[in-house]
Protein backbone atom coordinates (compact mmCIF):
# COMPACT_ATOMS: atom_id res chain seq x y z
CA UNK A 1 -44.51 67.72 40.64
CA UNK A 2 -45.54 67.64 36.89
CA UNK A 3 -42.06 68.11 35.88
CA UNK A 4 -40.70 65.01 37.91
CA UNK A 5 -43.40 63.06 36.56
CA UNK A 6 -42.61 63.98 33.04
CA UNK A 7 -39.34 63.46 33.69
CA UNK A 8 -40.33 59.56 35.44
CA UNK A 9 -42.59 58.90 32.31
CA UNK A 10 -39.76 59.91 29.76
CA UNK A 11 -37.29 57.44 31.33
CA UNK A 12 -40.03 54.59 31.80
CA UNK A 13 -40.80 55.08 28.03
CA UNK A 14 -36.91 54.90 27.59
CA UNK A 15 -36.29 51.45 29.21
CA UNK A 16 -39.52 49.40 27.88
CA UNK A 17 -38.63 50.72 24.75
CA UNK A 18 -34.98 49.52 25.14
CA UNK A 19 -36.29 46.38 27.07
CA UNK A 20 -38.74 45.70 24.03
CA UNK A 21 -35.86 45.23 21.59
CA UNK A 22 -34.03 43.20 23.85
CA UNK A 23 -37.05 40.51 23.31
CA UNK A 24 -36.96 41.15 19.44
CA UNK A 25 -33.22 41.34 18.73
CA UNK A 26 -31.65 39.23 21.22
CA UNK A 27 -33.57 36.10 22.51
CA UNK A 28 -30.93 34.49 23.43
CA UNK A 29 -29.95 36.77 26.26
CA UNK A 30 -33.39 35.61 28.21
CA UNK A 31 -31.67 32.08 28.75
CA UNK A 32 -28.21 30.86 29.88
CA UNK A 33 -26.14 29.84 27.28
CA UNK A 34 -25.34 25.90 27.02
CA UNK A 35 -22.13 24.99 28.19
CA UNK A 36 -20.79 21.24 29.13
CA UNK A 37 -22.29 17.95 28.56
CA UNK A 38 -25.88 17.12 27.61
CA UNK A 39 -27.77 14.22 26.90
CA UNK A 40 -30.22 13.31 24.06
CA UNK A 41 -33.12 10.80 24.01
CA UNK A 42 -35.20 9.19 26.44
CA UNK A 43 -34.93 10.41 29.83
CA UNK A 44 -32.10 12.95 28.72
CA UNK A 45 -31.90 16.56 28.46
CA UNK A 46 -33.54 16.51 25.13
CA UNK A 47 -35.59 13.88 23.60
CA UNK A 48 -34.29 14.46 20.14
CA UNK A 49 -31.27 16.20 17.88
CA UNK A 50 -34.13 18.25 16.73
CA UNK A 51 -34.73 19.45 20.29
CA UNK A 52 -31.49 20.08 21.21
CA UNK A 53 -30.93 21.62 17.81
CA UNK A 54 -33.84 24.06 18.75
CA UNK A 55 -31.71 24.90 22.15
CA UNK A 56 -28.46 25.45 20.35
CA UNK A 57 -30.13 28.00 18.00
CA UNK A 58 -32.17 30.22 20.68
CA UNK A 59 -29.11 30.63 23.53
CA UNK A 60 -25.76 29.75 22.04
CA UNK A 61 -23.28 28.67 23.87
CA UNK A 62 -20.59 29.87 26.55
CA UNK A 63 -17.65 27.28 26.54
CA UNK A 64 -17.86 23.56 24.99
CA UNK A 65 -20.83 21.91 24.88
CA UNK A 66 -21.36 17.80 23.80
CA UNK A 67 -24.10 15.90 23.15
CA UNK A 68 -24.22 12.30 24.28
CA UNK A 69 -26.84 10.52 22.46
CA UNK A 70 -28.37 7.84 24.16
CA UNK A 71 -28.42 4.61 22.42
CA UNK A 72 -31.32 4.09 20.10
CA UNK A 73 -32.75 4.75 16.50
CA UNK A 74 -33.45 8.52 15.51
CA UNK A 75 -36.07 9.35 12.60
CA UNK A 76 -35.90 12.58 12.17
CA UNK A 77 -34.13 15.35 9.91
CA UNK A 78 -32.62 18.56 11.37
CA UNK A 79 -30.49 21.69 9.46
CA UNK A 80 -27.87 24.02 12.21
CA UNK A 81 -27.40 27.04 11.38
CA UNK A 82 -25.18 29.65 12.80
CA UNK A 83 -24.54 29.23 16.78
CA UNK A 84 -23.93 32.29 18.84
CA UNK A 85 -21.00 31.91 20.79
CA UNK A 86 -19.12 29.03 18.23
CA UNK A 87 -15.33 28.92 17.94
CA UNK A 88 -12.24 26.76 18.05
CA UNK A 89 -12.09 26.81 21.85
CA UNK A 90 -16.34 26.68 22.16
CA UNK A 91 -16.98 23.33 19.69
CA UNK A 92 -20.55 21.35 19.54
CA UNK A 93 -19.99 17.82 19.07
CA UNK A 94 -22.63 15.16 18.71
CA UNK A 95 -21.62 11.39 19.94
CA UNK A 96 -22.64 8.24 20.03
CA UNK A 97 -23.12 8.05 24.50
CA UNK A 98 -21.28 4.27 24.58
CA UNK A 99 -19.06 5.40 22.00
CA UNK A 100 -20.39 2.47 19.67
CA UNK A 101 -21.30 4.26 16.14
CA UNK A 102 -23.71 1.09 15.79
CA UNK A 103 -25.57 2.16 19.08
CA UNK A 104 -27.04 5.52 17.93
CA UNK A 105 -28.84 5.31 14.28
CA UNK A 106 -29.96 9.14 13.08
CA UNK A 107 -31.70 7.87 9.76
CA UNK A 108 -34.73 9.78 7.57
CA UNK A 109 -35.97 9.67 3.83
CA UNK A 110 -35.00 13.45 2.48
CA UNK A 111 -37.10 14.39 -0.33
CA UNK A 112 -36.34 17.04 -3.16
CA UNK A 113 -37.05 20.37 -0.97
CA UNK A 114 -35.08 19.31 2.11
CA UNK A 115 -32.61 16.71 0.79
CA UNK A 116 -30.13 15.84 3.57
CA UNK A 117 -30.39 13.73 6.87
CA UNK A 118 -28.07 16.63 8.45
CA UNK A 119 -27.93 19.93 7.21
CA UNK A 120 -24.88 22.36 8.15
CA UNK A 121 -25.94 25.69 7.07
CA UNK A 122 -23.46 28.53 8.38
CA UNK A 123 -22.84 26.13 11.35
CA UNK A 124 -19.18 26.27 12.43
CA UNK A 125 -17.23 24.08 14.60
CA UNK A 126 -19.46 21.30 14.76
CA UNK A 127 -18.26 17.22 14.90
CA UNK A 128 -20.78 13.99 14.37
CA UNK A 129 -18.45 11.17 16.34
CA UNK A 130 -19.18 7.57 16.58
CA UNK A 131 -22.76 7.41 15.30
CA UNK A 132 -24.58 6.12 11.84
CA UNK A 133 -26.01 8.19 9.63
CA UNK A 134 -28.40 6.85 7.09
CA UNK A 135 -30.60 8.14 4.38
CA UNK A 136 -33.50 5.53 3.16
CA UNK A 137 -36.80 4.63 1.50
CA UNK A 138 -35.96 6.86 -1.29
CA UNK A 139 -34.29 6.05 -5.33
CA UNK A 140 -33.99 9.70 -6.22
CA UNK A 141 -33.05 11.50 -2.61
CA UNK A 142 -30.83 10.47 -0.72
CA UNK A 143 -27.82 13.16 0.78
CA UNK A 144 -26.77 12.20 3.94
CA UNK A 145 -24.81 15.36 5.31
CA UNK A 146 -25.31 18.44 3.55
CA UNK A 147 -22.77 21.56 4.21
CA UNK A 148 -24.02 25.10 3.23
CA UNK A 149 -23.44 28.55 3.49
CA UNK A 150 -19.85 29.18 4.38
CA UNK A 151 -20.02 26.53 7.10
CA UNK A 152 -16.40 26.18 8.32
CA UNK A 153 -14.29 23.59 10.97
CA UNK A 154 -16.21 20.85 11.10
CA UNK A 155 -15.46 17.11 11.36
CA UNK A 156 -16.64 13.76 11.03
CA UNK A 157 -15.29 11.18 12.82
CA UNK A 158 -15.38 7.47 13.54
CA UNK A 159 -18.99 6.80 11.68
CA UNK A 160 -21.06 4.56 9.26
CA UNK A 161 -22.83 6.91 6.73
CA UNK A 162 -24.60 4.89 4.35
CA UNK A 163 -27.08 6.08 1.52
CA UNK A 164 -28.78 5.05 -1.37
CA UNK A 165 -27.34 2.12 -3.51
CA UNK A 166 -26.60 3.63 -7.39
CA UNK A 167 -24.52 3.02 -9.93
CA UNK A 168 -24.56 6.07 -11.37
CA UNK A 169 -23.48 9.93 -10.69
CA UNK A 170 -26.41 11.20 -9.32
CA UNK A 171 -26.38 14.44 -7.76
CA UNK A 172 -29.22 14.08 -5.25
CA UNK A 173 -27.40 10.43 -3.82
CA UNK A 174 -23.95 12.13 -2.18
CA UNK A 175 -22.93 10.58 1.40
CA UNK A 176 -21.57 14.54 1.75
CA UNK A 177 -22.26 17.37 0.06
CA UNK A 178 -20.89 20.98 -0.80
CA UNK A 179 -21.01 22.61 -3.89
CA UNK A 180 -19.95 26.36 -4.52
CA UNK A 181 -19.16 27.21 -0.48
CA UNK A 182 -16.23 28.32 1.73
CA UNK A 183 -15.98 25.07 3.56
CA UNK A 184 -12.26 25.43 4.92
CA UNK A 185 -10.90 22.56 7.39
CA UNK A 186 -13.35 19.91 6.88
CA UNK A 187 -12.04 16.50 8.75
CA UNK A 188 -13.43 13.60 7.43
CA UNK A 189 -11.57 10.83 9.47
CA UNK A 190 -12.13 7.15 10.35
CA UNK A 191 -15.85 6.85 8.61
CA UNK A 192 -17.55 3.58 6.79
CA UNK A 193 -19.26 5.24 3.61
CA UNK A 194 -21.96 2.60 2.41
CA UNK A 195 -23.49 3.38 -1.36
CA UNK A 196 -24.14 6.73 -2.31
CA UNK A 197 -23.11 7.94 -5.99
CA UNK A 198 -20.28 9.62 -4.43
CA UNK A 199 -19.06 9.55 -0.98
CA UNK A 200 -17.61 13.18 0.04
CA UNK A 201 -18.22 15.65 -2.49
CA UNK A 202 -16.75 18.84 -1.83
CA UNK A 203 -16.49 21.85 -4.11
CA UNK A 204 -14.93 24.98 -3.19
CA UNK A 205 -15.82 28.92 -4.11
CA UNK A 206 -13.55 29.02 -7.17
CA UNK A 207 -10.24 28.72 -8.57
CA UNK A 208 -9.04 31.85 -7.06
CA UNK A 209 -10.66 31.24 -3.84
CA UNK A 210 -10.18 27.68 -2.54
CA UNK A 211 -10.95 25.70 0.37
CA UNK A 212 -8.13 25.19 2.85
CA UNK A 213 -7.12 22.92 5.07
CA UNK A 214 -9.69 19.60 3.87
CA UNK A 215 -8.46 15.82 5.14
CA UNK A 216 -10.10 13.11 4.31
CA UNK A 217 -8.00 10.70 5.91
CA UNK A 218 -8.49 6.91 6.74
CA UNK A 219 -11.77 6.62 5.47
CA UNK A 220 -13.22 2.74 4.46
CA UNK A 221 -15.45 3.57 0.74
CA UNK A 222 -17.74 1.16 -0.47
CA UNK A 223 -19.18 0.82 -3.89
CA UNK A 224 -19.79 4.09 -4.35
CA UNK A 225 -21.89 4.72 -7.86
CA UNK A 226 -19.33 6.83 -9.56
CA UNK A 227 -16.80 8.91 -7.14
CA UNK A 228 -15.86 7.89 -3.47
CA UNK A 229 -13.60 11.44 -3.45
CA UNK A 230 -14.20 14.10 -5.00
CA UNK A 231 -12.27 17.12 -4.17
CA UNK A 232 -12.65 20.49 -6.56
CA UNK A 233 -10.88 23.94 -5.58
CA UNK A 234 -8.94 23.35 -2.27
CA UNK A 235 -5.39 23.83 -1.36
CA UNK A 236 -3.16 21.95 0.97
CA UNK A 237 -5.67 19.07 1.11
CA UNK A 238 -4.79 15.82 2.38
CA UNK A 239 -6.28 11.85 0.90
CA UNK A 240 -4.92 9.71 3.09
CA UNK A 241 -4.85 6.05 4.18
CA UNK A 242 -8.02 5.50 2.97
CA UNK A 243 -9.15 1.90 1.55
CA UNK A 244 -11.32 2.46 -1.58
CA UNK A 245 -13.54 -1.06 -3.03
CA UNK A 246 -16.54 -0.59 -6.02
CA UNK A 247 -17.34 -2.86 -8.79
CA UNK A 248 -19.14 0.34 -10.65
CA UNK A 249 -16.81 3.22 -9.36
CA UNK A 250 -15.43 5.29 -12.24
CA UNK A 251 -13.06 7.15 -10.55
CA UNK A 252 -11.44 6.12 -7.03
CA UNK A 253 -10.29 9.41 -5.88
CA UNK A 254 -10.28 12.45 -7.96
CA UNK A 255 -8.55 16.24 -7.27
CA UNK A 256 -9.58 19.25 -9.59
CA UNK A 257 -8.30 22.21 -8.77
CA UNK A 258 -6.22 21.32 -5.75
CA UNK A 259 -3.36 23.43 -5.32
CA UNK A 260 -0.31 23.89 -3.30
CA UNK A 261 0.87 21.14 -1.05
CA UNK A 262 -1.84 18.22 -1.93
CA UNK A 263 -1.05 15.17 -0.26
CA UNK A 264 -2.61 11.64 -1.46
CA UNK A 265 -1.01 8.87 0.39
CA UNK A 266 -1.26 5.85 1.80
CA UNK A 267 -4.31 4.82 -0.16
CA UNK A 268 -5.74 1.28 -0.99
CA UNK A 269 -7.44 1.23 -3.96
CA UNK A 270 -9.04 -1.63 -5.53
CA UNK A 271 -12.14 -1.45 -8.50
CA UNK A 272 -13.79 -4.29 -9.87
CA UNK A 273 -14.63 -2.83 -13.08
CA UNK A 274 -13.84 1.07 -12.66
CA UNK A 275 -12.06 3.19 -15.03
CA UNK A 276 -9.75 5.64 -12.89
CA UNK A 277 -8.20 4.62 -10.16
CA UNK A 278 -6.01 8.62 -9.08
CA UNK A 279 -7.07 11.47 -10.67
CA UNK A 280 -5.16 14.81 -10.79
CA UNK A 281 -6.40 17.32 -12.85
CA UNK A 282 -5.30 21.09 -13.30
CA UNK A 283 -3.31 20.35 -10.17
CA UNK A 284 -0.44 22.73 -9.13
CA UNK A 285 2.09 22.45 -6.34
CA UNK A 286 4.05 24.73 -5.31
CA UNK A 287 7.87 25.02 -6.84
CA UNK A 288 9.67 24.70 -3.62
CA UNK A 289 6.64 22.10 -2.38
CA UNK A 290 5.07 20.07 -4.88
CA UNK A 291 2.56 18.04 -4.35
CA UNK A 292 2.63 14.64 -3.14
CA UNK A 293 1.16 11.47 -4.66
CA UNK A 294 2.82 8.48 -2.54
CA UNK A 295 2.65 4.92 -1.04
CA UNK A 296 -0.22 4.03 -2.87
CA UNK A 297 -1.86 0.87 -4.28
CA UNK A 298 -4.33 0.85 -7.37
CA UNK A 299 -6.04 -2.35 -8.55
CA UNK A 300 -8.25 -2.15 -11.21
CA UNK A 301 -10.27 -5.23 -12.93
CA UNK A 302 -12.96 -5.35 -14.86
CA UNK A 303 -13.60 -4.65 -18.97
CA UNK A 304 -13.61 -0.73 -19.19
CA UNK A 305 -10.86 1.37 -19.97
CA UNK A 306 -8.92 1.56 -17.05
CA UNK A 307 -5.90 4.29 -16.19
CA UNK A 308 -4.41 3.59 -12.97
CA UNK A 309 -3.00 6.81 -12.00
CA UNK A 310 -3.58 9.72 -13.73
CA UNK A 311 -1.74 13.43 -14.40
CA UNK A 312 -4.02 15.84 -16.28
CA UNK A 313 -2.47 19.14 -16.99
CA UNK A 314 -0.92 18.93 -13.42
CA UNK A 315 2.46 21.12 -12.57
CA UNK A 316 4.93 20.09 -9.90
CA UNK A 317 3.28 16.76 -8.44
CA UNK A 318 5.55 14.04 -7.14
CA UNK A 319 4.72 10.63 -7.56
CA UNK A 320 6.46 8.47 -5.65
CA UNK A 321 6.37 4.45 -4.47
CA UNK A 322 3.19 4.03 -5.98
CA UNK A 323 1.85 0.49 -7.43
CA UNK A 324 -0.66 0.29 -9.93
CA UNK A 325 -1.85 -3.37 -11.43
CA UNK A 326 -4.25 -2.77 -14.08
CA UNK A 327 -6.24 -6.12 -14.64
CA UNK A 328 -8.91 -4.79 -17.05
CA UNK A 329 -8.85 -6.48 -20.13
CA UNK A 330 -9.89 -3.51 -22.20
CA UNK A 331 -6.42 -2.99 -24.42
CA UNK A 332 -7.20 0.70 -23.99
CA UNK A 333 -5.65 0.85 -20.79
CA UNK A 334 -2.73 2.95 -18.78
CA UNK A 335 -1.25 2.03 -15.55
CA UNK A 336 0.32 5.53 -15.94
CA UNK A 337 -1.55 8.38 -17.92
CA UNK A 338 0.23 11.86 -18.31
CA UNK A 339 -1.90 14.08 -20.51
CA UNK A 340 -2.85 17.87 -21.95
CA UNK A 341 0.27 19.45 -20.79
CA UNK A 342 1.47 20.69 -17.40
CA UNK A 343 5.61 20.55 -15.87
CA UNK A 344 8.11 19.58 -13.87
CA UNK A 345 6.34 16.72 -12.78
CA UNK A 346 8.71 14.08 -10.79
CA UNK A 347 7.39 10.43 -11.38
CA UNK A 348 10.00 7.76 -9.39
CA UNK A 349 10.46 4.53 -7.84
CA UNK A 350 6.98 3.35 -9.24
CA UNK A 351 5.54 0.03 -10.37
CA UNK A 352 3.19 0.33 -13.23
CA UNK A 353 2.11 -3.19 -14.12
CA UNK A 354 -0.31 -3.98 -17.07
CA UNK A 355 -1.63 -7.48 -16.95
CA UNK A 356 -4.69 -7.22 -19.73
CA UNK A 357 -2.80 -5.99 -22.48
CA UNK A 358 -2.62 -2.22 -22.77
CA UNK A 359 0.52 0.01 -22.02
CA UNK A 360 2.69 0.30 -18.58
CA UNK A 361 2.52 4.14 -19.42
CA UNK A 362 0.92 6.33 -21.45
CA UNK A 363 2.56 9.85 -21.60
CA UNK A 364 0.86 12.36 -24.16
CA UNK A 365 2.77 15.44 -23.33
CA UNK A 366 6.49 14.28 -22.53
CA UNK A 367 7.06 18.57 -21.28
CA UNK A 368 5.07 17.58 -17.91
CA UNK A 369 7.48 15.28 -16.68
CA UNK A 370 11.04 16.29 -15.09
CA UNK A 371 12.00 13.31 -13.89
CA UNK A 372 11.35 10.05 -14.77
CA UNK A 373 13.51 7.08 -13.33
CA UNK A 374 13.86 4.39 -10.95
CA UNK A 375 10.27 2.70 -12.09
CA UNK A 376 9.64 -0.62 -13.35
CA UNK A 377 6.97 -0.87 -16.40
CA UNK A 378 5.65 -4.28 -17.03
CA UNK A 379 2.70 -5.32 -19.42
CA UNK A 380 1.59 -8.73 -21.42
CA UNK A 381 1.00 -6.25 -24.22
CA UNK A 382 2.77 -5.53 -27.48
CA UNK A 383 3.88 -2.03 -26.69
CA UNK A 384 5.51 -0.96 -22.75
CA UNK A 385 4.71 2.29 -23.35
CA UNK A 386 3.57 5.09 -26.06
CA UNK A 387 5.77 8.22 -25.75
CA UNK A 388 4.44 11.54 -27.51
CA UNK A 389 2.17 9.57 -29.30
CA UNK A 390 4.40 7.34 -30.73
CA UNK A 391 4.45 2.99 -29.67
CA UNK A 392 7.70 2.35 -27.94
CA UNK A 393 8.00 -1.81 -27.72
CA UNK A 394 10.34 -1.95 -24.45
CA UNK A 395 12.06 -0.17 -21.73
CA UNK A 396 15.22 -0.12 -24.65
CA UNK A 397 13.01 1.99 -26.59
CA UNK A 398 10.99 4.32 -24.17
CA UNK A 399 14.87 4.90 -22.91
CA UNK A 400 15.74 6.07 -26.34
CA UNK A 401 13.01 8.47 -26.98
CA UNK A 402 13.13 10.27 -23.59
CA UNK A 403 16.62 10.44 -22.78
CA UNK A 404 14.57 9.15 -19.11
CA UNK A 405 14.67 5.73 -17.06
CA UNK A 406 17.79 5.11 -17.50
CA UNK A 407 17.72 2.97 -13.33
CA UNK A 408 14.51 1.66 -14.61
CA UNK A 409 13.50 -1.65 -15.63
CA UNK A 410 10.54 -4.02 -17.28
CA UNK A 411 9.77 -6.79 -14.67
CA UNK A 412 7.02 -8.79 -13.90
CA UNK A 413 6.10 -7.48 -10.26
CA UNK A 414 5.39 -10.61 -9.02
CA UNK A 415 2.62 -8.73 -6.90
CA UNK A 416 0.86 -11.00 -4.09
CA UNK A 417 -2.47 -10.69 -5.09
CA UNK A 418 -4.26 -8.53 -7.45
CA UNK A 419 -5.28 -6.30 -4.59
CA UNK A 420 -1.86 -7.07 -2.39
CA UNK A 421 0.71 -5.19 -4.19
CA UNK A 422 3.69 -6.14 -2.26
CA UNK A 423 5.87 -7.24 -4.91
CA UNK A 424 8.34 -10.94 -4.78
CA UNK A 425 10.41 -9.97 -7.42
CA UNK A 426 13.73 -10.32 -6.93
CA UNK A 427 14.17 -8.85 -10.21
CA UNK A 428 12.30 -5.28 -9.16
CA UNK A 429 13.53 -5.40 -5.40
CA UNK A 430 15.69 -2.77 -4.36
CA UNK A 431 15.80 -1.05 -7.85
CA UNK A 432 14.72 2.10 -6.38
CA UNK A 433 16.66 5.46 -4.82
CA UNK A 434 15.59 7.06 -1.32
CA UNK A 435 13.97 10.71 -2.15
CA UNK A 436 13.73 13.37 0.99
CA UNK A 437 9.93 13.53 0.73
CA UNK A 438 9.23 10.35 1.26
CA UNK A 439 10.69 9.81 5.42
CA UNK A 440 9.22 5.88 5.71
CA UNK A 441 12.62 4.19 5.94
CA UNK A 442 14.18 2.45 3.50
CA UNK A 443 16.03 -0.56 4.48
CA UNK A 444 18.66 -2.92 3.09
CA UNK A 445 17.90 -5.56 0.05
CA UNK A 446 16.14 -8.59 1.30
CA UNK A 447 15.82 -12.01 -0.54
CA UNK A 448 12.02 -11.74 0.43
CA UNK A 449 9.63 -9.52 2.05
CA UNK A 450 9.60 -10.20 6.23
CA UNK A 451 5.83 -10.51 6.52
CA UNK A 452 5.96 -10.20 10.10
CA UNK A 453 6.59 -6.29 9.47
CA UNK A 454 3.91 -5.19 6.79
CA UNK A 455 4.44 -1.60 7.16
CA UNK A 456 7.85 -1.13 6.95
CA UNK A 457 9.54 -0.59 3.68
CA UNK A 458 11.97 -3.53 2.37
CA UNK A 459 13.11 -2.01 -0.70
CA UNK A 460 13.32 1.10 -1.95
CA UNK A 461 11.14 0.22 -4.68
CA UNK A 462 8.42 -1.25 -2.91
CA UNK A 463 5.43 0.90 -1.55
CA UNK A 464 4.35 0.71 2.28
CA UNK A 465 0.91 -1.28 2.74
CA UNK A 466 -1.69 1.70 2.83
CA UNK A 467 -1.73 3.10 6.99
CA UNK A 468 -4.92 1.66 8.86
CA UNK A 469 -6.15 3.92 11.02
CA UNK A 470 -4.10 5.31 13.83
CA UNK A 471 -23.36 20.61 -7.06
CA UNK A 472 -20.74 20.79 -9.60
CA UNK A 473 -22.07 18.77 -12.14
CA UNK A 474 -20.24 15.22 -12.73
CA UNK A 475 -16.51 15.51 -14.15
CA UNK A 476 -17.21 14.76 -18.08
CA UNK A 477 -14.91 17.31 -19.06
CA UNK A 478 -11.40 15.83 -19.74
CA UNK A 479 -11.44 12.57 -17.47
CA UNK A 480 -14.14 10.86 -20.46
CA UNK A 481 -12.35 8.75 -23.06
């Protein structure tokens, strides 16, 4: 009888012992996992994100789960961290419940130990969808969204994220925010960014290890302090159809580091007094790939130093149907800027139109281009172009020097409007050649432009109207004059 109960004693040692790390280690398992759709707010599952946050973070989830956020204004701040049970299949989305971003508000004042509205920290497969998202009541703090930690697959789509007005490059002001972290397929898609110093910041692990995967694709950016885009060590990144405005935004959209096949396309870009409109720096494509740098307007007023479109120490980038008006009246200024060295660059069937004086182009290091041809440099200044250095006075010239441009040709544009850069010249109209990267089809010379089709492509010249929508310190390295 001892024996047995020895025996009884050992084993009911045994199992509290095992069932007393259960309760330490694994919390979780006490309560079913979420799965399917909840509701947040008044009345709903959870009165606030920061509630439901809480839920996420003790049971994890089993299969799907979405958040419909009942209409309403949200004050509060909240950071996710990893989610047991997160994966492609098993996403977390939060969403405005009518589907009306202006319905749900999720708005806070961050201050310097907790600066974000929303905090992704390790969290993983995670989507914000048709809300607003608004930092306030704050001049020095004022990040929005916040991505941390390795925090991979996750989107924002469809909403208004306004911050802090600046006009400056503050580092505590970003709409989004990631600086030094794996942060591979981040969506960024169909959002309003209000203020802010920049708009989506995002800065990979290194040069060695970059973020994959990244879109930021039909986006509307709004006088952003310094940066709307900002993209540093990523590969195979996409900037696309997105419609850029600022009177104090230096640079519209800028790629550092941004290997293989980089796409930035479709893009309407217009400053009021900015200084670079595309920025491509230490850029390299691939040699059977290059990059892609397409079907783009850049308008760019104002009295700074403007460059419209810009190639710093970039290798095997294509740029293609782009139009670039430069309207500054700074004499300084480039609608075309090639600089510190880089190769086999392909630069065709581009309009690079100076109206305040400076040059069409500006090429420093004539080894970084390939090809050049097929373009049409205009500018009310005294020199087209300056070519290794040297002042070339017209297309006659620039020809001479380069052995280049031979199909090209020095036209006024004729643009519609300084921010409408559908061109009416007859004398640049259909002076381009079709290239394979570039599928929008190219149709036969009209007299004029048939307005009643604004996204197809008349000429081969002319670019399609941008698509609508179907803490690395500040860059004063090489982009400062």
């Amino acid at each position: 009888m001892k024996k047995v109960s020895a025996v009884l004693c050992s084993f009911l040692s045994r199992y509290f012992a095992a069932l007393l790390c259960t309760l330490l280690l694994a919390p979780s398992l006490l309560l079913a996992q979420l799965s399917g759709t909840k509701t947040i707010g008044s009345g709903g599952d959870y009165a606030t994100f920061t509630a439901a946050v809480a839920a996420l973070t003790a049971q994890g989830i089993s299969g799907p789960v979405t958040f419909n956020v009942i209409t309403g204004q949200y004050t509060e701040q909240f950071e996710i961290g990893s989610v047991t049970g997160a994966s492609a299949a098993n996403t977390i989305t939060f969403q405005s419940q009518s589907g009306v971003k202006s319905d749900v508000t999720l708005q806070y004042t961050p201050t310097s130990g907790s600066n974000w509205v929303v905090h992704l920290n390790q969290a993983d497969y995670v989507t914000f969808q048709n809300m607003t998202l608004t930092a306030f009541g704050s001049t020095s703090y004022g990040d929005v969204v916040r991505i941390d930690g390795d925090a991979n697959n996750n989107r924002l789509l469809g909403n208004t994220i306004t911050g802090i007005p600046t006009t400056g490059a503050s580092s505590t002001l970003m709409l989004v925010y990631a600086d030094g972290d794996s942060i591979d397929n981040t969506v960024i898609t169909g959002n309003t960014f209000q203020d802010g110093s920049y708009g989506v910041y995002l800065v990979g692990i290194s040069q060695t290890v970059l973020s994959g995967g990244t879109q930021i694709n039909n986006n509307v950016f709004t006088n952003q302090g310094y940066t709307p885009v900002y993209l540093y060590y990523h590969t195979a990144s996409q900037v696309n159809g997105n419609t850029v405005t600022g009177n104090s935004t230096y640079i519209a959209i800028q790629a550092t580091y941004c290997d293989s096949t980089l796409q930035v396309k479709n893009n309407k870009i217009s400053l009021g007094n900015g200084q670079y409109g595309i920025y491509l720096a230490y850029c390299d494509g691939a040699s059977s790939t290059h990059g892609l740098v397409a079907n783009n307007f850049v308008s760019i007023a104002g009295n700074t130093t403007a460059y419209g479109i810009t190639l710093y120490n970039s290798t095997n980038e294509d740029l293609y149907y782009n139009s670039v008006y430069i309207l500054s009246t700074n004499t300084n200024q480039r609608a075309l800027d090639v600089e510190a060295g880089g190769s086999n660059n392909n630069i065709v069937n581009n309009i690079f139109a100076n109206q305040g004086g400076g040059y069409a182009a500006y090429v420093s290091v004539p080894g970084a281009i390939a090809t050049l041809n097929y373009n049409d440099y205009y500018t009310t200044g005294n020199y087209v172009a300056n070519w290794a250095n040297a002042d070339k006075f017209d297309l006659a010239a620039l020809n001479a020097a380069t052995g280049k441009d031979a199909n090209s040709v020095s036209s006024f544009p004729n643009f519609t409007s300084g921010t409408d850069l559908h061109t009416l010249s007859p004398w640049v109209n259909a002076k381009g050649t079709p290239v394979a990267s570039v599928t929008t089809r190219i149709s036969v010379l009209m007299s004029s432009p048939p307005r009643a089709e604004p996204r197809r492509r008349w000429q081969a010249l002319i670019p399609l109207e941008p698509e609508a929508l179907t803490r690395h310190s500040p860059p004063y390295g090489p982009i400062c004059s």
